[in-house]
C-alpha atoms as a PDB file:
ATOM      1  CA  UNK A   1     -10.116  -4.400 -14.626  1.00  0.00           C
ATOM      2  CA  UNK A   2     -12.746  -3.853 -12.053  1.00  0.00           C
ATOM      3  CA  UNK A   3     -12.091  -1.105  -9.231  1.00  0.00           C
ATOM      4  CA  UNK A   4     -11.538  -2.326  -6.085  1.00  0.00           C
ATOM      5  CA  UNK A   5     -10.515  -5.854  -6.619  1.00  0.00           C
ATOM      6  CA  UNK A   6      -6.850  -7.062  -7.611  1.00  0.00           C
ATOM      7  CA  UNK A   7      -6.105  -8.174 -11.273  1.00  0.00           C
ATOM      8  CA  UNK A   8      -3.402 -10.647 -10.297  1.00  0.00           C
ATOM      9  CA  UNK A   9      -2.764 -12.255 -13.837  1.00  0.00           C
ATOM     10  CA  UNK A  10      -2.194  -8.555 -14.843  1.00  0.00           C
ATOM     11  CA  UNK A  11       0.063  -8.061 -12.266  1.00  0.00           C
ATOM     12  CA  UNK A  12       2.420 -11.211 -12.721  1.00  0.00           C
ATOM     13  CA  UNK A  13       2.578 -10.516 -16.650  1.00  0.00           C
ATOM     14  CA  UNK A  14       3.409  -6.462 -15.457  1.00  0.00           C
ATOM     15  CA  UNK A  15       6.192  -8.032 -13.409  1.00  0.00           C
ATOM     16  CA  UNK A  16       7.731 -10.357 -15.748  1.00  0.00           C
ATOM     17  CA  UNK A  17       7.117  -7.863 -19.053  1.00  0.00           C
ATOM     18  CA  UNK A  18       7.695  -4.040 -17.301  1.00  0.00           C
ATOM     19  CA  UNK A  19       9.735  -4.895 -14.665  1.00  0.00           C
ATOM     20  CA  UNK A  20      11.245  -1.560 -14.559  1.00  0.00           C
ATOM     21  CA  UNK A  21       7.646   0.309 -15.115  1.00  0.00           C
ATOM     22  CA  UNK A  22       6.476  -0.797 -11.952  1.00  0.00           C
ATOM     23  CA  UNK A  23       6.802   1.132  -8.074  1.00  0.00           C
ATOM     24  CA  UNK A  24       5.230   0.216  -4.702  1.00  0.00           C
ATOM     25  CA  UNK A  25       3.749   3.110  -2.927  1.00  0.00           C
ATOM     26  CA  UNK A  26       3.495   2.453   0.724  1.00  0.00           C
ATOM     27  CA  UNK A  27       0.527   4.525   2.217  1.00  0.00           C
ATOM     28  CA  UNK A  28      -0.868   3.540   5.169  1.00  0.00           C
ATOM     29  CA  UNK A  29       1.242   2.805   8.736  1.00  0.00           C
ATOM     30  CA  UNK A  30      -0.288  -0.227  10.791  1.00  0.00           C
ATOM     31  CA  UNK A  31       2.839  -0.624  13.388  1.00  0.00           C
ATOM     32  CA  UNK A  32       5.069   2.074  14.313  1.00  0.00           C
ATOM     33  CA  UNK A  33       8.076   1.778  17.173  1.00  0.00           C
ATOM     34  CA  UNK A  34       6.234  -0.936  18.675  1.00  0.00           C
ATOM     35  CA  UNK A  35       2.777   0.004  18.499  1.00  0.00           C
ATOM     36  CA  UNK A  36       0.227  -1.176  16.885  1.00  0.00           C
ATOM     37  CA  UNK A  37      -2.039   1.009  14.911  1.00  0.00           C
ATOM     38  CA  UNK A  38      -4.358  -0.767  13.805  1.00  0.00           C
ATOM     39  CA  UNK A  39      -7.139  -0.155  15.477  1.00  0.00           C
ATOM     40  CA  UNK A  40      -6.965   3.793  14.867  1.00  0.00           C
ATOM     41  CA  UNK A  41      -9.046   5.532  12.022  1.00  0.00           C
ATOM     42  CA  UNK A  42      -7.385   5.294   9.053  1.00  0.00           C
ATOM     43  CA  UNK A  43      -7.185   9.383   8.871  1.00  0.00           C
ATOM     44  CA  UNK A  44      -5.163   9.537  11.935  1.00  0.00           C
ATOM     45  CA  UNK A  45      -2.560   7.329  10.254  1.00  0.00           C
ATOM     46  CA  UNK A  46      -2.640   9.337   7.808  1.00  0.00           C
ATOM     47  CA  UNK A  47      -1.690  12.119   9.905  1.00  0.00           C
ATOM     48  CA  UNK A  48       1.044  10.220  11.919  1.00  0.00           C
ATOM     49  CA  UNK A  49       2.514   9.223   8.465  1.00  0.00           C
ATOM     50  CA  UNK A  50       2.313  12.424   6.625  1.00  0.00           C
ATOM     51  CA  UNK A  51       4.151  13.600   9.554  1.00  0.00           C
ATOM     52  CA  UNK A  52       7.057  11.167   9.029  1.00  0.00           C
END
């Protein structure tokens, strides 16, 4: 595997093998009660988030 760049064969077999081994981890916020956040620096939705 290569940083940066998605391994989807490793991810399907991961699915169907580990099913229970595997999480999603939401960490960024792009909309948030109607807004859309975009277009801010990625630190400030950081902030806004961490703040949730």
């Amino acid at each position: 595997m290569r940083l940066g760049l998605s391994d989807f064969a490793a991810l399907r077999k991961a699915i169907t093998r580990r099913q229970h081994d595997l999480y999603f981890v939401a960490f960024d916020l792009l909309h948030l009660n109607g807004h859309d956040l975009r277009d801010m620096v990625l630190e400030d939705r950081r902030e806004i988030l961490a703040g949730s």
